[in-house]
Protein backbone atom coordinates (compact mmCIF):
# COMPACT_ATOMS: atom_id res chain seq x y z
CA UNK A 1 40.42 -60.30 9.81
CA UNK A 2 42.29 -57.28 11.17
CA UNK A 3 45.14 -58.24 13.66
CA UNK A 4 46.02 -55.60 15.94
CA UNK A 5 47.12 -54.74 18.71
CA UNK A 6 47.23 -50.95 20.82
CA UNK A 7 50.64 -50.97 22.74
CA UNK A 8 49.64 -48.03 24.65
CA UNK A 9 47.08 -50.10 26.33
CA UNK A 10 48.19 -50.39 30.67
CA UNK A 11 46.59 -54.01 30.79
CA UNK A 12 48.54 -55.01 27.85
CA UNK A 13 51.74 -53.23 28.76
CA UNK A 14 51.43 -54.83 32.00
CA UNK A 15 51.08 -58.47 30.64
CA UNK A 16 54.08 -58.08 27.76
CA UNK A 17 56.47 -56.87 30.77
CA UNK A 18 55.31 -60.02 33.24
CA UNK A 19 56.28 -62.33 30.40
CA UNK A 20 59.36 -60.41 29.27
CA UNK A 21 60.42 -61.01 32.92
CA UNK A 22 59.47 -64.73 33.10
CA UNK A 23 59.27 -65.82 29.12
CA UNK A 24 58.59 -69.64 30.70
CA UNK A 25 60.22 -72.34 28.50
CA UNK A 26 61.19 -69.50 26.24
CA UNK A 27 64.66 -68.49 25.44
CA UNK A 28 65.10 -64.82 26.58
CA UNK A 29 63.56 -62.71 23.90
CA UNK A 30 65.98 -60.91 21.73
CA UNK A 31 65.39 -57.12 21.58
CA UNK A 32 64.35 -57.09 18.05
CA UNK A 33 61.31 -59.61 19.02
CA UNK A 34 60.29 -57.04 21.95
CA UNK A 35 61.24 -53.49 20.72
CA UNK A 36 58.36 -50.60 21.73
CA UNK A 37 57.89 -49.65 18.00
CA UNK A 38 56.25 -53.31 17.19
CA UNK A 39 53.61 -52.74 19.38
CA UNK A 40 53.22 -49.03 19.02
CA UNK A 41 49.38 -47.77 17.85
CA UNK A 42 50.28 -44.20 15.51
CA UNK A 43 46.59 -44.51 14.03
CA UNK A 44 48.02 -46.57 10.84
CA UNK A 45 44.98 -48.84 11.15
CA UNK A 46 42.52 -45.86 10.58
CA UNK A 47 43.81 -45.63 6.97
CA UNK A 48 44.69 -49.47 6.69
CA UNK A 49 40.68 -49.71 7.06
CA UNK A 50 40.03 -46.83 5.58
CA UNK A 51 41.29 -47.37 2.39
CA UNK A 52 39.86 -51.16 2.43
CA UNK A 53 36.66 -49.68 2.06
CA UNK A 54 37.09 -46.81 -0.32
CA UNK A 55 39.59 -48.65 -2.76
CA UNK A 56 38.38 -52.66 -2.54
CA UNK A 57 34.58 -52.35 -1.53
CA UNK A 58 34.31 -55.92 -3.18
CA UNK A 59 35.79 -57.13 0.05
CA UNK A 60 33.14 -58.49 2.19
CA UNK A 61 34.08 -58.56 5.76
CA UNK A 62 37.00 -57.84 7.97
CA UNK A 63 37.52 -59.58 11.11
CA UNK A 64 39.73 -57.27 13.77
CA UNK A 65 41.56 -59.94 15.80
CA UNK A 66 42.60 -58.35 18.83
CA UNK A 67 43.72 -58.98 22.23
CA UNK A 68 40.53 -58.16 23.89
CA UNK A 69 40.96 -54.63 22.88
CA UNK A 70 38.80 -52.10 19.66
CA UNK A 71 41.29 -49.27 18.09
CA UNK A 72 40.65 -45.52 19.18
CA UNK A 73 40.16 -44.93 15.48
CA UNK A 74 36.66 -46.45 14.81
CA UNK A 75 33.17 -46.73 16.66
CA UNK A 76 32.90 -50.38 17.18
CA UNK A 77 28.59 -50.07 16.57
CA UNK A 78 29.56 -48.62 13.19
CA UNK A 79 32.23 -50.72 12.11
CA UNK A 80 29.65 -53.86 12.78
CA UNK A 81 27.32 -52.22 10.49
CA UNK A 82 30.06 -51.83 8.17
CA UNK A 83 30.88 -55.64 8.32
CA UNK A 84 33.92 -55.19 10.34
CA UNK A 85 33.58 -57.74 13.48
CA UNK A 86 36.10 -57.64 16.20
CA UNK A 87 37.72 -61.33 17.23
CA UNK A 88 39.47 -62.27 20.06
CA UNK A 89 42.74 -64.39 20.25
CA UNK A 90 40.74 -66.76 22.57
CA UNK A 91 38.75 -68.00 19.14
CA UNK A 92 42.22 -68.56 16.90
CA UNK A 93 43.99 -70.19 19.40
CA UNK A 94 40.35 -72.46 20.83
CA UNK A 95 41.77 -75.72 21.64
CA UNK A 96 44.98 -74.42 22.00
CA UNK A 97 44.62 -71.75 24.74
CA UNK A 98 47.29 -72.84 27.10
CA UNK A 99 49.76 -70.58 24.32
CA UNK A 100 47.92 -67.25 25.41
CA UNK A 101 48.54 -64.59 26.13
CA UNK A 102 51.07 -63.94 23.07
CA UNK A 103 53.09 -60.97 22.06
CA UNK A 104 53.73 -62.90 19.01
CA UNK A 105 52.84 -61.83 15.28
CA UNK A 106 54.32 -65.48 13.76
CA UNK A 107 51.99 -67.21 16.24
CA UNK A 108 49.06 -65.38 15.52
CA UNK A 109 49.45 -65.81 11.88
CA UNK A 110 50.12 -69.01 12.70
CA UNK A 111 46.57 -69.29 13.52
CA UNK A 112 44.55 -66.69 11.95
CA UNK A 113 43.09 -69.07 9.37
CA UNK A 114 41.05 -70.51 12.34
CA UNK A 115 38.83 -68.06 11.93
CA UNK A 116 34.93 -69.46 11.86
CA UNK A 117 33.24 -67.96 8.68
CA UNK A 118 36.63 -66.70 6.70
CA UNK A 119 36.87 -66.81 3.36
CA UNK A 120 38.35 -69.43 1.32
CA UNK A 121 40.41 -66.72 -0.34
CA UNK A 122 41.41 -63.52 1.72
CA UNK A 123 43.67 -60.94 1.97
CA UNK A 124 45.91 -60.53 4.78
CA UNK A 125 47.67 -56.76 5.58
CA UNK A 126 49.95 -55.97 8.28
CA UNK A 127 48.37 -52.63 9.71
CA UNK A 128 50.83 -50.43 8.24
CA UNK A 129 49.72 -51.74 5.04
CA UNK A 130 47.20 -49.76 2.66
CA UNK A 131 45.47 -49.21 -0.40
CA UNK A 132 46.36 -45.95 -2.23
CA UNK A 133 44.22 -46.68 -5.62
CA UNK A 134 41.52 -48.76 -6.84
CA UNK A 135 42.19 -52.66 -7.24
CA UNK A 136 39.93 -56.10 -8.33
CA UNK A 137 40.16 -59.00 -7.10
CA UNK A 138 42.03 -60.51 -10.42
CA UNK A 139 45.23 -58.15 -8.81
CA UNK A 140 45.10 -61.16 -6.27
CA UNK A 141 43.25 -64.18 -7.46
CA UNK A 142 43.44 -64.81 -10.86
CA UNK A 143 40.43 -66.03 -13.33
CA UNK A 144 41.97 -69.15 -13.75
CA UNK A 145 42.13 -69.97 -10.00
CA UNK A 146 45.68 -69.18 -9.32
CA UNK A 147 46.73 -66.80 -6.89
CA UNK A 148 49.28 -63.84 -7.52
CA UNK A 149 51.89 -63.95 -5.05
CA UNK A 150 54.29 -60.68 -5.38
CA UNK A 151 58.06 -61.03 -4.73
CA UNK A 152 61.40 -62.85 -6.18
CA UNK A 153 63.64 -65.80 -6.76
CA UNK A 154 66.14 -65.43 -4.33
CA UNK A 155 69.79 -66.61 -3.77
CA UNK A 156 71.04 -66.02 -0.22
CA UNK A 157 74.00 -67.81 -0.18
CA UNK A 158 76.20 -65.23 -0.82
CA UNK A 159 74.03 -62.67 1.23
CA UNK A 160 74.56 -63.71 4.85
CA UNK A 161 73.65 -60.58 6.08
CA UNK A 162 70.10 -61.47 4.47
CA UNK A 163 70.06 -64.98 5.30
CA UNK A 164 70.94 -64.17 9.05
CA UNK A 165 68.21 -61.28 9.89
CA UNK A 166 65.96 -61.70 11.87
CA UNK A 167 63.01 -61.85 9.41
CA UNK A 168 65.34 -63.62 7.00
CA UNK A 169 65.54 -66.55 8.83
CA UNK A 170 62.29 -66.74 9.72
CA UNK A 171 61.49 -66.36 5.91
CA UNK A 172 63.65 -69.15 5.31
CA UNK A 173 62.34 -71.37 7.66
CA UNK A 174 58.81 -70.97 5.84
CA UNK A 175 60.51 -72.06 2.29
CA UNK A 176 62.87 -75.15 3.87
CA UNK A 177 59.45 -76.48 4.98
CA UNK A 178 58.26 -77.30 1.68
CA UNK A 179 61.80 -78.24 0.45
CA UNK A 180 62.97 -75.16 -1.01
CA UNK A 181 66.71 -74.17 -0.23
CA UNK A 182 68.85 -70.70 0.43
CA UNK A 183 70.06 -71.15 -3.25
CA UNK A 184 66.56 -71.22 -4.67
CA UNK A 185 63.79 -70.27 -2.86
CA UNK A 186 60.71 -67.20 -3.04
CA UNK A 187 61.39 -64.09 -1.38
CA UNK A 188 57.64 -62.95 -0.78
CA UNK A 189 57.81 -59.06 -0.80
CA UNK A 190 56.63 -56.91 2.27
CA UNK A 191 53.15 -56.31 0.52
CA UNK A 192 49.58 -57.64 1.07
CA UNK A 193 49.47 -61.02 1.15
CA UNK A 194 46.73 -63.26 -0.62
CA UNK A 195 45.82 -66.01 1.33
CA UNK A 196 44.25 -69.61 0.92
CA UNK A 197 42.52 -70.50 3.99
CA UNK A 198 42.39 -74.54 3.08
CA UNK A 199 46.12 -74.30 2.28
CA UNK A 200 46.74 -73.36 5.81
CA UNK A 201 44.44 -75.77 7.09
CA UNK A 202 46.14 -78.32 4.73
CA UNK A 203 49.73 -76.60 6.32
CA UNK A 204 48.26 -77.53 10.19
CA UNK A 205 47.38 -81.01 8.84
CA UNK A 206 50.46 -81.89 7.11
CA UNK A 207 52.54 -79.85 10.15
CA UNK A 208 50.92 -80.02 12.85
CA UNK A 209 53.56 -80.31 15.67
CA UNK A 210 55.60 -77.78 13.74
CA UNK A 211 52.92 -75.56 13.80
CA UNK A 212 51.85 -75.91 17.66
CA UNK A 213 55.59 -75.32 18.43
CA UNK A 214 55.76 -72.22 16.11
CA UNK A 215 52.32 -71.22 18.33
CA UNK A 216 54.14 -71.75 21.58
CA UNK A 217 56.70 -68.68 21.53
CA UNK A 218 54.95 -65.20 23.10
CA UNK A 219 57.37 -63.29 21.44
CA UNK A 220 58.91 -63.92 18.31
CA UNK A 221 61.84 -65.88 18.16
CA UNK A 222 64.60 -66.85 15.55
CA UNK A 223 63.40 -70.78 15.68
CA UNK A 224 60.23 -70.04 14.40
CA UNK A 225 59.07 -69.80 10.72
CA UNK A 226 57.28 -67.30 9.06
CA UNK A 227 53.69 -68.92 7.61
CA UNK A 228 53.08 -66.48 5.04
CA UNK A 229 56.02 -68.17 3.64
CA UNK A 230 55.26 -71.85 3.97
CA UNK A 231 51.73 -70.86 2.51
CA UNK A 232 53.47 -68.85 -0.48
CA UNK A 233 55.97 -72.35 -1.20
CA UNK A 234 53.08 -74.61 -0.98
CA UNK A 235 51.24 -72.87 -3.74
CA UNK A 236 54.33 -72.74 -5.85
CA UNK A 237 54.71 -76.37 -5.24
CA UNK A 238 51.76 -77.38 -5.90
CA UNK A 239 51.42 -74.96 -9.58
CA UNK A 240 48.45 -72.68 -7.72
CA UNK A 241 50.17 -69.20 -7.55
CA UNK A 242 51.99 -67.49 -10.12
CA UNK A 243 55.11 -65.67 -9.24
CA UNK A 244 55.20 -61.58 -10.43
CA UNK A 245 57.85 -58.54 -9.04
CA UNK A 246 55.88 -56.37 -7.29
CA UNK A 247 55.44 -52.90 -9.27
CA UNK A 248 53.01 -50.95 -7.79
CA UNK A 249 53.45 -50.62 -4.38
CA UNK A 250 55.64 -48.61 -2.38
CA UNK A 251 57.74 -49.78 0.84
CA UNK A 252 59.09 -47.60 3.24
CA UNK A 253 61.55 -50.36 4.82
CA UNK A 254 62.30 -49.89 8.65
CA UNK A 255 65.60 -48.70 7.70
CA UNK A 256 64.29 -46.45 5.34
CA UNK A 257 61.98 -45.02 7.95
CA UNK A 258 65.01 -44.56 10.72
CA UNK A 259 67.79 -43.71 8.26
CA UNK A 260 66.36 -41.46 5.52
CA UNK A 261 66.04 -37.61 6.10
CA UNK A 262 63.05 -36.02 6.37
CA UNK A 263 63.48 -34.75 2.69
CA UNK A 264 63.40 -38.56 1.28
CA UNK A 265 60.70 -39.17 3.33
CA UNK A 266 58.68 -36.32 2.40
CA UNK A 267 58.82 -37.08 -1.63
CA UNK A 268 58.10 -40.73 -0.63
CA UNK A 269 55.28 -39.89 1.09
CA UNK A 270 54.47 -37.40 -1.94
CA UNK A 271 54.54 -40.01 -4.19
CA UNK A 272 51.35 -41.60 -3.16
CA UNK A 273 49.51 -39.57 -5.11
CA UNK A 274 51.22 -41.39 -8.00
CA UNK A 275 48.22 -42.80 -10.41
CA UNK A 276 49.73 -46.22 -10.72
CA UNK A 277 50.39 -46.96 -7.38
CA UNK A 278 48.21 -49.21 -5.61
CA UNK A 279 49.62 -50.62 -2.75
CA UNK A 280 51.79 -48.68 0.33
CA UNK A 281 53.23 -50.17 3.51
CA UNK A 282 54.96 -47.70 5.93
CA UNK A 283 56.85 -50.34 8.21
CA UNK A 284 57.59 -47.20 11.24
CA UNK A 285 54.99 -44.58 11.14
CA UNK A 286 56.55 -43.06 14.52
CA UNK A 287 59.98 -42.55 13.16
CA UNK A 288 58.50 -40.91 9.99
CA UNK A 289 55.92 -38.71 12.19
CA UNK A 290 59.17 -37.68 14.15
CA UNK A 291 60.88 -36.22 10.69
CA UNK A 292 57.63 -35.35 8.73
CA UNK A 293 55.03 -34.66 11.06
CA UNK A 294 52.25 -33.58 8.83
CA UNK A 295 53.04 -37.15 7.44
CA UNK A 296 49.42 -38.57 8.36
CA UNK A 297 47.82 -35.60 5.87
CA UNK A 298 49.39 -37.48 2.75
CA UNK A 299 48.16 -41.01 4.59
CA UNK A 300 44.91 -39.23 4.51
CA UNK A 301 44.68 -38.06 0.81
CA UNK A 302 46.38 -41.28 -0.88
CA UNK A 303 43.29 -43.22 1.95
CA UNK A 304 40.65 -41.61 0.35
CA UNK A 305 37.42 -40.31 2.29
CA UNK A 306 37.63 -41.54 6.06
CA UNK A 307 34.98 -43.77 6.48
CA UNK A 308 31.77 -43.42 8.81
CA UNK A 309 33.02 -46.05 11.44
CA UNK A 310 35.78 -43.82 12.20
CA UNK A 311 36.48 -41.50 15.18
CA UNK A 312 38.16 -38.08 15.15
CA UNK A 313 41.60 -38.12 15.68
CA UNK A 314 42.57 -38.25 19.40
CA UNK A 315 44.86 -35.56 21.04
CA UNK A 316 47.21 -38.36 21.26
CA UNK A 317 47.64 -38.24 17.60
CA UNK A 318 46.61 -35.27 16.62
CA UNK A 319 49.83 -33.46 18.46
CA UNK A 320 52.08 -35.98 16.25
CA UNK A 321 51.41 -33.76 13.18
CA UNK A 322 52.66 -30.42 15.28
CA UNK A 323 55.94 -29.30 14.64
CA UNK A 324 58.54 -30.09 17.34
CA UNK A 325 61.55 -27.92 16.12
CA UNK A 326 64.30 -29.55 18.53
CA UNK A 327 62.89 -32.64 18.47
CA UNK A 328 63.14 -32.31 14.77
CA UNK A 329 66.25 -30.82 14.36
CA UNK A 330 67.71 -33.66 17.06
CA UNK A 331 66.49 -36.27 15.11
CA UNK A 332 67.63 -34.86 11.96
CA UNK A 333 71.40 -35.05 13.30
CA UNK A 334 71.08 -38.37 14.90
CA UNK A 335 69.22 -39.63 11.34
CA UNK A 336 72.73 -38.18 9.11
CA UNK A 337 74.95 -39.93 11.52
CA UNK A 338 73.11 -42.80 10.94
CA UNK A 339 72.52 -42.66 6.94
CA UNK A 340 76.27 -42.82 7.29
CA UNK A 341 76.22 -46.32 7.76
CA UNK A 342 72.70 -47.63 6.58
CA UNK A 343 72.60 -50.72 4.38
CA UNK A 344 69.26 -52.25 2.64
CA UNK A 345 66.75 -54.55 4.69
CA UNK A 346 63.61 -54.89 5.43
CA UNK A 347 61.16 -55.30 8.49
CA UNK A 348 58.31 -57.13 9.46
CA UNK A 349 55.72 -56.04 12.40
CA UNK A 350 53.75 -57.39 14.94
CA UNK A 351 50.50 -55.79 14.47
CA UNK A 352 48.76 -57.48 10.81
CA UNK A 353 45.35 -57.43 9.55
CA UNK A 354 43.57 -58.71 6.65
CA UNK A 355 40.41 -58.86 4.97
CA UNK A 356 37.99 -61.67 2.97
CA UNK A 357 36.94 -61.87 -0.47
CA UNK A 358 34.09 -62.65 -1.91
């Protein structure tokens, strides 16, 4: 299950702008909910799949759950043979299609697991999400049935600037569900997620109204909680997950992305070639194209060898990686100013995708 979505797209530009204008029973979408850069295609899913195949070919089949729309990056006749099959929103949200169209990444993962034919256990990446090394399926699931869920024990009280963000609360939401608190509750880190499909179902069951409503919003909204989060609670609650700090993965954090200069980013991105890495999620590709535009190149090495479902790289993307000198050296001004003032946090994107296991 890949969900995606290509911003770029006129029919889909169209649609997200008629709703902006008239959200329905929707409060007026906050900016943050809205902002170009969640729905913004830079080609991340081309190594997001990519690396799937090179670095977990145990995975059996990805479903690319789309709004009636196939990524630039791969030949849709290939990627079937490959096992990837595209699926519309119209089959998550069956029953429930009054809620479309959404613009909405906590409704749709409110409803991926609806999928007909996923995988009891299954892996769920945003699209800026990626393998950079080889991993089993015991780095997820382990042998004795529990699954591996990477993050922290959290205290927010005293962090209100935490507790308040927009993803925090959201987060938050997700743990207060299952009757965990802001003193004591599971931070789930900005990594790929594994999943158990009947402990969403037994979510919808148990929360069903909760769950419709959190469907209802077409773009996100402070109200709503996140489900990755009421998933990750229930399995602590119920003694199926284990709890582990995440230590091979790298984040680049939305702030990181806007804030850092294009010499942090750089021996980030450089950094991918690190052996023990596994894991990468690059929350705004655009902003880091903007300050490191050969950027995709390390994407590409740290992906492995582009698989035969994919197409060359479009113009479109392909004149990311030139150099823009004054764009560059605007950006780098505008980026000091700004690292003047940056404090930690992290984001969370629209656009997701994931994958079943065996």
């Amino acid at each position: 299950m890949v969900a995606w979505v290509g911003g770029r797209d006129p029919r889909h530009r169209a649609e997200r702008e008629r709703y902006l204008a008239d959200p329905g029973g929707d409060a007026k979408a906050e900016r943050a909910a809205h902002d170009e850069r969640r729905f913004s295609d830079n080609d991340e899913i081309r190594y997001c799949l990519r690396s799937i195949r090179n670095y977990a070919p145990w995975v059996r089949t990805i479903w690319l759950v789309t709004d009636n729309q196939v990524p630039a990056a791969i030949d849709r006749r290939k990627a079937e043979r490959d096992n990837i099959r595209i699926v519309d929103h119209r089959e998550i949200f069956r029953g429930y299609k009054q809620l479309l169209p959404t613009f909405n990444s906590l409704a749709i993962e409110t409803m991926l697991w609806r999928i007909k034919g996923l995988a009891d256990r299954f892996l769920y990446f945003n699209d800026d999400m990626m393998l950079v090394g080889p991993v089993e399926p015991t780095d997820f699931f382990s042998n004795d049935g529990k699954v591996n869920l990477r993050g922290w024990w959290s205290n927010w009280t005293e962090q209100p600037a935490k507790r308040d963000s927009f993803h925090g609360s959201n987060k938050l939401l997700g743990a207060e569900m299952l009757g965990f608190t802001p003193e004591h509750f599971f931070s789930t880190h900005h990594v790929i997620y594994p999943l158990l499909r009947p402990a969403m179902e037994e979510l919808f069951d148990q929360f069903r109204p909760a769950f419709l409503t959190n469907a209802e919003y077409r773009f996100r909204n402070r109200k709503q909680f996140w489900p990755i989060s009421a998933h990750d609670h229930l399995l602590v609650k119920s003694d199926r997950a284990r709890v582990a700090q995440p230590r091979n993965s790298a984040h680049f954090s939305k702030r990181f992305c806007l804030t850092a200069s294009p010499e942090a980013l750089e021996a980030r991105l450089e950094q991918l070639a690190d052996p023990t890495l596994r894991m990468a999620c690059i929350n705004v590709l655009d902003a880091v194209l903007d300050k490191v535009p050969d950027a995709l190149r390390y994407l590409s090495t740290a992906t492995g060898p582009a698989a035969p479902f994919e197409k060359p790289r479009t113009e479109a993307y392909a004149s990311r990686s030139r150099k823009r000198p004054f764009a560059t050296l605007g950006s780098r001004l505008v980026e000091s100013a700004r690292d003047m003032f940056a404090k930690s946090g992290d984001g969370h994107d629209e656009k997701v995708a994931s994958r079943s296991v065996r």
